[in-house]
N, C-alpha and C. Protein backbone atom coordinates (compact mmCIF):
# COMPACT_ATOMS: atom_id res chain seq x y z
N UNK A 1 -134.80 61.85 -11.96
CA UNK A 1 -133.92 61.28 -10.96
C UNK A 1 -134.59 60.04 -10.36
N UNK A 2 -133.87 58.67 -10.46
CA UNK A 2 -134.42 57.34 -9.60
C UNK A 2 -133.89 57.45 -8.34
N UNK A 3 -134.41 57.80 -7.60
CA UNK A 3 -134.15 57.74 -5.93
C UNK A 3 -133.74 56.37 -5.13
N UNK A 4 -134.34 55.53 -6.28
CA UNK A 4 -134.68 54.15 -5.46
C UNK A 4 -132.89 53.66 -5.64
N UNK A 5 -132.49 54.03 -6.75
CA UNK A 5 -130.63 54.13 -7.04
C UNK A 5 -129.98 55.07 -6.67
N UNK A 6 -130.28 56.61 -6.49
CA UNK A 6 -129.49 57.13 -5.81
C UNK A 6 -128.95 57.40 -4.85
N UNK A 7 -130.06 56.85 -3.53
CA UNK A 7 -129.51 56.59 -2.21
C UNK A 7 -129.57 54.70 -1.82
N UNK A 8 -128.22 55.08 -0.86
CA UNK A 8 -128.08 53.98 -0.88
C UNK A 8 -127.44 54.42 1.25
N UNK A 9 -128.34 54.32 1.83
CA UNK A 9 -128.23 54.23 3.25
C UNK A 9 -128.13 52.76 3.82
N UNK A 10 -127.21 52.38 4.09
CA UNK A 10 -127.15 51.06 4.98
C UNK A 10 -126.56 50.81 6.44
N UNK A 11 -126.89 49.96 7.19
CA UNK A 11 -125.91 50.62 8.10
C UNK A 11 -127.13 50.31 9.49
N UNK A 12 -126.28 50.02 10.87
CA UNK A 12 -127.15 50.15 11.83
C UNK A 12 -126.19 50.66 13.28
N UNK A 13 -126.84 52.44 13.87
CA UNK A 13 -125.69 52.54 14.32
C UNK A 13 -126.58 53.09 15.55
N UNK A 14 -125.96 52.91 16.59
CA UNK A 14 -126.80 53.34 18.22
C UNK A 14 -126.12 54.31 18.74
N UNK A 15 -126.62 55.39 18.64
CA UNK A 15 -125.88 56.96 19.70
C UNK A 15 -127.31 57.34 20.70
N UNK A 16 -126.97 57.65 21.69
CA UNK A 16 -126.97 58.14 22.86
C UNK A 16 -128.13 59.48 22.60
N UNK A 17 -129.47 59.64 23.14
CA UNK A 17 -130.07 60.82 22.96
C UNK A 17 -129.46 62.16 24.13
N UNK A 18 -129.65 63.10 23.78
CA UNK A 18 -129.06 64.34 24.88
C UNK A 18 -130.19 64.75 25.18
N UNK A 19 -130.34 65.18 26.76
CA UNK A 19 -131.33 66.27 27.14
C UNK A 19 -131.92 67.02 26.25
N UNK A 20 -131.71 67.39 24.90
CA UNK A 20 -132.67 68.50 24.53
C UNK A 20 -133.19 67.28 22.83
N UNK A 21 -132.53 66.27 22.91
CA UNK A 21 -133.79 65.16 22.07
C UNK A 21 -132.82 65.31 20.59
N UNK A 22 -131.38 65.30 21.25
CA UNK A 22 -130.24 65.43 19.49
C UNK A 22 -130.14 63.92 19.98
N UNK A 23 -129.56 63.65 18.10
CA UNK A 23 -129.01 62.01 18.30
C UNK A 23 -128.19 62.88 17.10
N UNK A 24 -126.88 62.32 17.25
CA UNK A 24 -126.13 62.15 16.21
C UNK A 24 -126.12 61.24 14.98
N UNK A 25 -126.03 61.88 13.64
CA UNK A 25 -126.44 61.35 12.54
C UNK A 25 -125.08 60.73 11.61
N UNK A 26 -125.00 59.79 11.88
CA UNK A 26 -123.54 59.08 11.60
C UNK A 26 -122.76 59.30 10.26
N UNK A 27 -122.01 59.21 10.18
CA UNK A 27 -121.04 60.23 8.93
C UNK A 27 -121.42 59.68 7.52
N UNK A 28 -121.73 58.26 7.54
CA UNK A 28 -121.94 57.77 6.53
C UNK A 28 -123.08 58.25 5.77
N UNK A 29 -123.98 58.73 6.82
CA UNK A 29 -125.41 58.94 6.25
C UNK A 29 -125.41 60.56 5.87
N UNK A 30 -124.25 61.35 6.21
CA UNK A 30 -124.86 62.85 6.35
C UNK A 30 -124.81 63.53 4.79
N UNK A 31 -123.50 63.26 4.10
CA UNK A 31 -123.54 63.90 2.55
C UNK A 31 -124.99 63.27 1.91
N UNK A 32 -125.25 62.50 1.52
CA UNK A 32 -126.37 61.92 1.18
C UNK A 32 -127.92 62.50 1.44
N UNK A 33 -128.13 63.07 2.55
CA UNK A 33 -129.12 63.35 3.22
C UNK A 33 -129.65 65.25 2.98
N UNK A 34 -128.24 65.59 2.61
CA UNK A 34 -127.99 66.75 2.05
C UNK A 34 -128.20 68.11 3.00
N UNK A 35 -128.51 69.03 2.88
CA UNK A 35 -128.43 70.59 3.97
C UNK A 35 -129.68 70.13 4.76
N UNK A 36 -130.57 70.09 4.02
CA UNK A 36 -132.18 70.36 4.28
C UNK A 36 -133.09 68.63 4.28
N UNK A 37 -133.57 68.05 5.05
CA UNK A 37 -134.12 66.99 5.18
C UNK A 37 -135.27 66.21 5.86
N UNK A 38 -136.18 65.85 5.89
CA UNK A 38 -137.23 65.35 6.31
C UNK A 38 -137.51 64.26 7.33
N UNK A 39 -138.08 64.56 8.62
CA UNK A 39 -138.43 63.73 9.68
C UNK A 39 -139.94 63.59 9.73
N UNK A 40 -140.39 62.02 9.44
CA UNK A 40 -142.03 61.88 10.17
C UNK A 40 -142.04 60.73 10.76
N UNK A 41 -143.28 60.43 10.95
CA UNK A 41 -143.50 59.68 11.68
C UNK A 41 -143.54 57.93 10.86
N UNK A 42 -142.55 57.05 11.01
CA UNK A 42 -143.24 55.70 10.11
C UNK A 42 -144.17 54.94 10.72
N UNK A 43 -143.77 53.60 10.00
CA UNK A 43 -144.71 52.50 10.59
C UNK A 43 -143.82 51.92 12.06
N UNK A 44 -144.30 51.06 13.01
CA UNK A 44 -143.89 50.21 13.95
C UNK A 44 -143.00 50.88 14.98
N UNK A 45 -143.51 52.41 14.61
CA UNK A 45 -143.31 53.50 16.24
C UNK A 45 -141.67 53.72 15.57
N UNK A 46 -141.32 53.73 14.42
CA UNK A 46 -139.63 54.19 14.13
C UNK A 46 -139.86 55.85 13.22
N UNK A 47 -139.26 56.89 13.47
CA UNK A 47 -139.02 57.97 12.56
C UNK A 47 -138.69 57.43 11.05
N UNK A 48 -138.98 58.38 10.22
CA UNK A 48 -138.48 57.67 8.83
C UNK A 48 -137.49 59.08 8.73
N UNK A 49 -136.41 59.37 8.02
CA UNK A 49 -135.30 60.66 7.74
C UNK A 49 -135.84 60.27 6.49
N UNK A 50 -135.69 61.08 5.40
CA UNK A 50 -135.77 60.94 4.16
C UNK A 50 -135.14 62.69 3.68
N UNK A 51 -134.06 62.53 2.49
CA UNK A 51 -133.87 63.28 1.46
C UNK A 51 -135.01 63.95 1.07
N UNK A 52 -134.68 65.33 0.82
CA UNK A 52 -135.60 66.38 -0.05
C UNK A 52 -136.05 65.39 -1.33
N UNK A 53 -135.50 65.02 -2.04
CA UNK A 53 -135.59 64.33 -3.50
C UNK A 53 -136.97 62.92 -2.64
N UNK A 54 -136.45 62.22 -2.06
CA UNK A 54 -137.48 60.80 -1.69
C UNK A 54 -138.78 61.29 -0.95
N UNK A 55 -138.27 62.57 -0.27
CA UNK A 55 -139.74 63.25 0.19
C UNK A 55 -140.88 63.59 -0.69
N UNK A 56 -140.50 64.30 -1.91
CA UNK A 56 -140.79 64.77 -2.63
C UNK A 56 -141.80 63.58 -3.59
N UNK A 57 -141.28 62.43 -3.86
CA UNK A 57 -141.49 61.66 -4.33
C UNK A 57 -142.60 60.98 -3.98
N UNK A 58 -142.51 60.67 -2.62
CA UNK A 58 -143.15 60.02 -1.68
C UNK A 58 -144.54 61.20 -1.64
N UNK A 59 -144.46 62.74 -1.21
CA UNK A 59 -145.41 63.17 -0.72
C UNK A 59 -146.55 63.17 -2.10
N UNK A 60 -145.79 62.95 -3.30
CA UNK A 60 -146.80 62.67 -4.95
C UNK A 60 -147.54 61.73 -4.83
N UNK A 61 -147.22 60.84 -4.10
CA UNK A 61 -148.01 59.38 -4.00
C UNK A 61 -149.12 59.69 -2.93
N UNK A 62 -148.67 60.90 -1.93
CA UNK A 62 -149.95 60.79 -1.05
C UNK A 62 -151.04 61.95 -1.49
N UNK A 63 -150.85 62.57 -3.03
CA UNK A 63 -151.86 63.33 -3.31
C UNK A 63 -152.53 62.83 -4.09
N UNK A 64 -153.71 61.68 -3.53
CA UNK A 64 -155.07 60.72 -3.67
C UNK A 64 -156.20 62.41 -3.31
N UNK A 65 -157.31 61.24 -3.77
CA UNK A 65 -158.73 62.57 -2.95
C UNK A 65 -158.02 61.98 -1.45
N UNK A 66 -158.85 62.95 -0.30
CA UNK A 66 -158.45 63.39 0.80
C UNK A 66 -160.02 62.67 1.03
N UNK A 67 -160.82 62.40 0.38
CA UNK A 67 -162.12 61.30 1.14
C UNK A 67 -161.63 59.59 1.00
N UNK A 68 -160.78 59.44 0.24
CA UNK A 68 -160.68 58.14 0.28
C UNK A 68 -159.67 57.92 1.70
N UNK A 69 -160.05 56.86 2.60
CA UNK A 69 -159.74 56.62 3.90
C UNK A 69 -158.55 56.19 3.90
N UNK A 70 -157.59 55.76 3.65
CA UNK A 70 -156.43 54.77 3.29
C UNK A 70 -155.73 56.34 3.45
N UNK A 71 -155.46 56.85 2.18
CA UNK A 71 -155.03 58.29 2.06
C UNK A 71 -154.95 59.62 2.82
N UNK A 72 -155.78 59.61 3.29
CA UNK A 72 -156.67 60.64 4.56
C UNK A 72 -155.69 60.19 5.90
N UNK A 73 -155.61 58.68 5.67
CA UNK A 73 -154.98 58.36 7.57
C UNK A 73 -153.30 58.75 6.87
N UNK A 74 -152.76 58.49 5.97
CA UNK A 74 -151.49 58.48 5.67
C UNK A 74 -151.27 60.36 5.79
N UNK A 75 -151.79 60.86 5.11
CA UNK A 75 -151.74 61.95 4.89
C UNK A 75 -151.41 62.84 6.38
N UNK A 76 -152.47 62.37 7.74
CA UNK A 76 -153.02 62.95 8.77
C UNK A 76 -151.13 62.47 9.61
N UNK A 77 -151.10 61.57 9.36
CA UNK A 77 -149.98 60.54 10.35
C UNK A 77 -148.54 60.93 9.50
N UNK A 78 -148.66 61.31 7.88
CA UNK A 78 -147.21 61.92 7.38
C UNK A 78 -147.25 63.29 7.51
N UNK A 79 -148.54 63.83 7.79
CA UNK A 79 -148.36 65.24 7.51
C UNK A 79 -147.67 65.96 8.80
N UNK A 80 -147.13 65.71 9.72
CA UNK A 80 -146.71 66.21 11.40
C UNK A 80 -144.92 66.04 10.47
N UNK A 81 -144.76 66.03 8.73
CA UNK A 81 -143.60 65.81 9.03
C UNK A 81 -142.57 67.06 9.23
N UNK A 82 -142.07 67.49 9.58
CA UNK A 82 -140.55 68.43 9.72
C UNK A 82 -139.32 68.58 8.57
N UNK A 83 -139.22 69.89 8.34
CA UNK A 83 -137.81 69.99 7.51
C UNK A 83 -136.92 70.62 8.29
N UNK A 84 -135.56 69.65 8.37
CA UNK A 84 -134.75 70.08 9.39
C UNK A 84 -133.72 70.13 9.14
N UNK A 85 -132.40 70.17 9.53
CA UNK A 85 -131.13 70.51 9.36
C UNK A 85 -130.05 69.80 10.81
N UNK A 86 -129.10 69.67 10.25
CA UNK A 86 -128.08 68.78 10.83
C UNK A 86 -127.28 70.52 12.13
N UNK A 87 -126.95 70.07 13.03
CA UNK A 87 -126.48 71.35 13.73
C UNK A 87 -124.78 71.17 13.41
N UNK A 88 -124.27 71.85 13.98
CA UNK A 88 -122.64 72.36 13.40
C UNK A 88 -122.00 71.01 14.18
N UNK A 89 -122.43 70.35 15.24
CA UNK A 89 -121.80 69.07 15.75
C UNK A 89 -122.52 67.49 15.09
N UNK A 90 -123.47 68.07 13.99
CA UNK A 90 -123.85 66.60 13.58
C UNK A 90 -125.17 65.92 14.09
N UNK A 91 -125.81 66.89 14.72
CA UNK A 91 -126.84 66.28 15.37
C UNK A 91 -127.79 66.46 14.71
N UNK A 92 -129.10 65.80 14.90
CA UNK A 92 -130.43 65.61 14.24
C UNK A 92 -131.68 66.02 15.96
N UNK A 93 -131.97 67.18 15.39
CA UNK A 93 -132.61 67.28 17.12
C UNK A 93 -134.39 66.89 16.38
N UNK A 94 -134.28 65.76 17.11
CA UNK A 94 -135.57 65.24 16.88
C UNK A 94 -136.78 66.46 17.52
N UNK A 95 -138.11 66.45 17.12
CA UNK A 95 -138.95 67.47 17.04
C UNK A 95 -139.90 66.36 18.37
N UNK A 96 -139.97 67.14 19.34
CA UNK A 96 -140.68 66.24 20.23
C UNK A 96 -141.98 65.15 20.17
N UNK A 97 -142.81 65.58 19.05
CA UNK A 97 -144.17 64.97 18.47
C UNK A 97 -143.60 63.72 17.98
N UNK A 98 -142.43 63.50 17.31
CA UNK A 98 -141.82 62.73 16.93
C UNK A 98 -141.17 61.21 18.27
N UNK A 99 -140.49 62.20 18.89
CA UNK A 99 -139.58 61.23 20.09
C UNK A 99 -141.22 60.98 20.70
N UNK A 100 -142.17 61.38 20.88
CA UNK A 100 -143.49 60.83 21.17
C UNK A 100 -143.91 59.79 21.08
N UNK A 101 -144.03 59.62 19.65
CA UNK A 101 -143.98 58.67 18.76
C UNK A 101 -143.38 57.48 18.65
N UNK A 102 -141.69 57.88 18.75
CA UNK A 102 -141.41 56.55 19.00
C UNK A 102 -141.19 56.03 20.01
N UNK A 103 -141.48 56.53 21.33
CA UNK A 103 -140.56 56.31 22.91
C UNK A 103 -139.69 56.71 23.07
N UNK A 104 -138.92 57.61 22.42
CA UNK A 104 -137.42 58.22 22.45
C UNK A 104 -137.19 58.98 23.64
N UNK A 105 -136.37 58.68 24.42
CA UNK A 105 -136.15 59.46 25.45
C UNK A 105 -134.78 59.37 25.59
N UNK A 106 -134.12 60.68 26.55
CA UNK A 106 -132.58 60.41 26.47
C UNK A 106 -132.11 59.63 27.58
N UNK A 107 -132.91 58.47 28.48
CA UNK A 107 -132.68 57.23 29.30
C UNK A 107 -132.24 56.61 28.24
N UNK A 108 -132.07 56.45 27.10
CA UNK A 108 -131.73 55.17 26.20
C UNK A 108 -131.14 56.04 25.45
N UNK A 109 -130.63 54.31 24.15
CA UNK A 109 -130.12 54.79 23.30
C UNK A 109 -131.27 55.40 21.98
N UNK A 110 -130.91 55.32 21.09
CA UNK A 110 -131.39 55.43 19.62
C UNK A 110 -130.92 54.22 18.77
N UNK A 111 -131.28 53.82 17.43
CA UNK A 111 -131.15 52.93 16.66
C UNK A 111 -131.44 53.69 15.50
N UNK A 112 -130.40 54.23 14.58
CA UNK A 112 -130.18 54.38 13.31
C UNK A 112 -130.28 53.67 12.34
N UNK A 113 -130.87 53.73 11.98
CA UNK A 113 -130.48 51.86 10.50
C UNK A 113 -130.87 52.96 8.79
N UNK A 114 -130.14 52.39 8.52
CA UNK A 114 -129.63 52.38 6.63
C UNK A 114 -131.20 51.78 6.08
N UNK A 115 -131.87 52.18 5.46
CA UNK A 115 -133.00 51.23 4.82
C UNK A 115 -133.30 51.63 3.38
N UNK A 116 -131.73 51.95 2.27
CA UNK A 116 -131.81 52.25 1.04
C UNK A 116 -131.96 53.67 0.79
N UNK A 117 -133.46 54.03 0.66
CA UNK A 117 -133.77 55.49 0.63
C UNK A 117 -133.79 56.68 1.08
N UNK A 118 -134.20 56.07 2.52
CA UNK A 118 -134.55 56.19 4.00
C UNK A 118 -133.26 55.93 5.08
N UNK A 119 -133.71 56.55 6.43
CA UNK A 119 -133.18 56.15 7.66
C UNK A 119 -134.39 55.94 7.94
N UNK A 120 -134.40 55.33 9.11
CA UNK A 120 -135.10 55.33 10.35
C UNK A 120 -134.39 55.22 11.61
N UNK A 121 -134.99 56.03 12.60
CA UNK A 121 -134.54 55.93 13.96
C UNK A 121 -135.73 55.71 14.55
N UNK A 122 -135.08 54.84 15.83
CA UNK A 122 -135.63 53.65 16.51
C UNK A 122 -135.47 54.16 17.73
N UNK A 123 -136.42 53.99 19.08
CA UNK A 123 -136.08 53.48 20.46
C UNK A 123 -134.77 52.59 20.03
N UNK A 124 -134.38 52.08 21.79
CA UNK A 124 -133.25 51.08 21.25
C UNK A 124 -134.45 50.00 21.97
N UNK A 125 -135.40 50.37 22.94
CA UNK A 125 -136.14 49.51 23.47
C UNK A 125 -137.08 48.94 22.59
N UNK A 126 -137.57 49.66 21.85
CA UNK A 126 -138.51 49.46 20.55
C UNK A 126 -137.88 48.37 19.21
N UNK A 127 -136.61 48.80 19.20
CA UNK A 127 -135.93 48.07 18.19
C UNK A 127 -135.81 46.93 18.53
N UNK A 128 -135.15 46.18 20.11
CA UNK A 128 -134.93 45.28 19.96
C UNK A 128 -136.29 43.93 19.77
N UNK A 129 -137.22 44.81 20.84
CA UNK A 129 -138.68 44.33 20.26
C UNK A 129 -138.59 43.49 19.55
N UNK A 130 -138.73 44.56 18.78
CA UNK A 130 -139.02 44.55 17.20
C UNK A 130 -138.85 43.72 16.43
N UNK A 131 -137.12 43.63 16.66
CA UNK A 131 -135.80 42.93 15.75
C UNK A 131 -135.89 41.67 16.79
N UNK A 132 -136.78 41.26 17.69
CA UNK A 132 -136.46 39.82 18.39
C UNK A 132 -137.36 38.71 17.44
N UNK A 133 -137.79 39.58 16.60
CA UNK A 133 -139.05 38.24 15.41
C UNK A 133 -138.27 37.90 13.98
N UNK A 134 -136.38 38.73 14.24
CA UNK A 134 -136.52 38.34 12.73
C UNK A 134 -135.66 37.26 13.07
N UNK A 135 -136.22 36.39 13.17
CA UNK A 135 -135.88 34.74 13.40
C UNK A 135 -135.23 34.39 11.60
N UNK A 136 -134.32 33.53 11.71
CA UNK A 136 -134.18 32.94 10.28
C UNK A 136 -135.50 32.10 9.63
N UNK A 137 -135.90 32.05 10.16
CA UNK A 137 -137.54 31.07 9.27
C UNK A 137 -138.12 32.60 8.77
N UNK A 138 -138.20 33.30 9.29
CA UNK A 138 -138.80 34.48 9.36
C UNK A 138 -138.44 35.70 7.65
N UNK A 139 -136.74 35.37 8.04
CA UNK A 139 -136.22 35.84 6.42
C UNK A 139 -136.42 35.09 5.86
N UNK A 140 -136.04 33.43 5.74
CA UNK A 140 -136.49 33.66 4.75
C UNK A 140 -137.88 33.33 3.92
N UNK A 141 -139.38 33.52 4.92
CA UNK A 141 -139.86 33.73 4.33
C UNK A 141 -140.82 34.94 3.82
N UNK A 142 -139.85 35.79 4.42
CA UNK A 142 -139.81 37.52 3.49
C UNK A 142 -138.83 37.70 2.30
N UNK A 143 -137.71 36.93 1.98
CA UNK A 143 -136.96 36.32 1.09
C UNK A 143 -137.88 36.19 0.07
N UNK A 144 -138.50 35.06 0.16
CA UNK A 144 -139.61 33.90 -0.80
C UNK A 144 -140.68 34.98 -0.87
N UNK A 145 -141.14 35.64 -0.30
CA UNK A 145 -141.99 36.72 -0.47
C UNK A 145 -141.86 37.80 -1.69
N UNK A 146 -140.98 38.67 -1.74
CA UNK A 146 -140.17 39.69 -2.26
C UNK A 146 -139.68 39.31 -3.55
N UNK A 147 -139.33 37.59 -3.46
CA UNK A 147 -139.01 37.04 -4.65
C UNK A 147 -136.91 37.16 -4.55
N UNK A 148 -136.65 36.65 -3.63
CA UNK A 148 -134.98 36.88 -3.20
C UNK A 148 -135.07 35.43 -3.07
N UNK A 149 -135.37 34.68 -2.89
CA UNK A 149 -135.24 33.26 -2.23
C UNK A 149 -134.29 32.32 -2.96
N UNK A 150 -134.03 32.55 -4.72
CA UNK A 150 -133.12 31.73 -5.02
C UNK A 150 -131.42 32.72 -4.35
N UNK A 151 -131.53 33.69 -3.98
CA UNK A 151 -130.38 34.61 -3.34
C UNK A 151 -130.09 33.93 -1.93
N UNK A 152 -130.59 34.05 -1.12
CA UNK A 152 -131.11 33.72 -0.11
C UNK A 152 -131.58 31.90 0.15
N UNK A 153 -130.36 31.28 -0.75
CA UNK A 153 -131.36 29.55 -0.13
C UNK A 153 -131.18 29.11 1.02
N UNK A 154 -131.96 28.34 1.59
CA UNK A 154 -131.72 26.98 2.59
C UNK A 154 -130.92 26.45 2.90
């Protein structure tokens, strides 16, 4: 199975956290994501969601030796991850170590975003951060990077 083709999450959607740390997981994303599914921690303070199948995939790549340092920190920082389940109203109740992680609190919103394989959820405070550097000079020269740039011209 190519994962990297079979999901296809896109999408950027902001719901509301509840007192007990649910965000609703938007309709588009839920068949896809399937019964059973995976929450850790990513890069730049956002949750990563990932499919049983991309977990799976992903956790092969992090079985390096456990002395090499690179591996060891990934391992220590993916390993807090969670298998969880959607509740009968659609919610995703984030695991508190997690909303830790990213600043999630239910004063704000959340930030859902589509990223192919993956979700990630976001602070909404964190996101906009975040998302205030992707200046157009900025794509495109992550464009020209990636090798998109004749897609993507001037």
């Amino acid at each position: 199975m190519d994962t990297a083709t079979e999901y296809r999450f896109w999408g950027e959607f902001e719901h509301a956290v509840d007192d007990k740390g649910r965000v609703i997981i938007p309709q588009d994303f839920r068949g896809p994501l399937g019964e059973e599914f995976v929450v850790t921690r990513g890069p730049d303070k956002a949750i990563f969601v990932l499919p049983l199948p991309v977990w799976e995939r992903f956790e092969q790549g992090l079985q390096t030796p456990v002395l090499q340092r690179e591996s060891g920190f990934l391992q220590r920082m993916l390993g807090g991850r969670t298998l969880v389940k959607l509740d009968p109203q659609y919610r995703l109740g984030i695991p508190k170590h997690l909303r830790d992680w990213a600043n999630i609190t239910q004063s704000q919103a959340a930030v859902i975003i589509g990223q192919g394989s993956k979700l990630e959820i976001w602070s909404k405070t964190v996101w906009d951060e975040f998302s205030a550097n992707f200046t157009s000079e900025n794509m495109y020269k992550a464009a020209e990077t990636v090798g998109l740039a004749e897609i993507l011209p001037r």
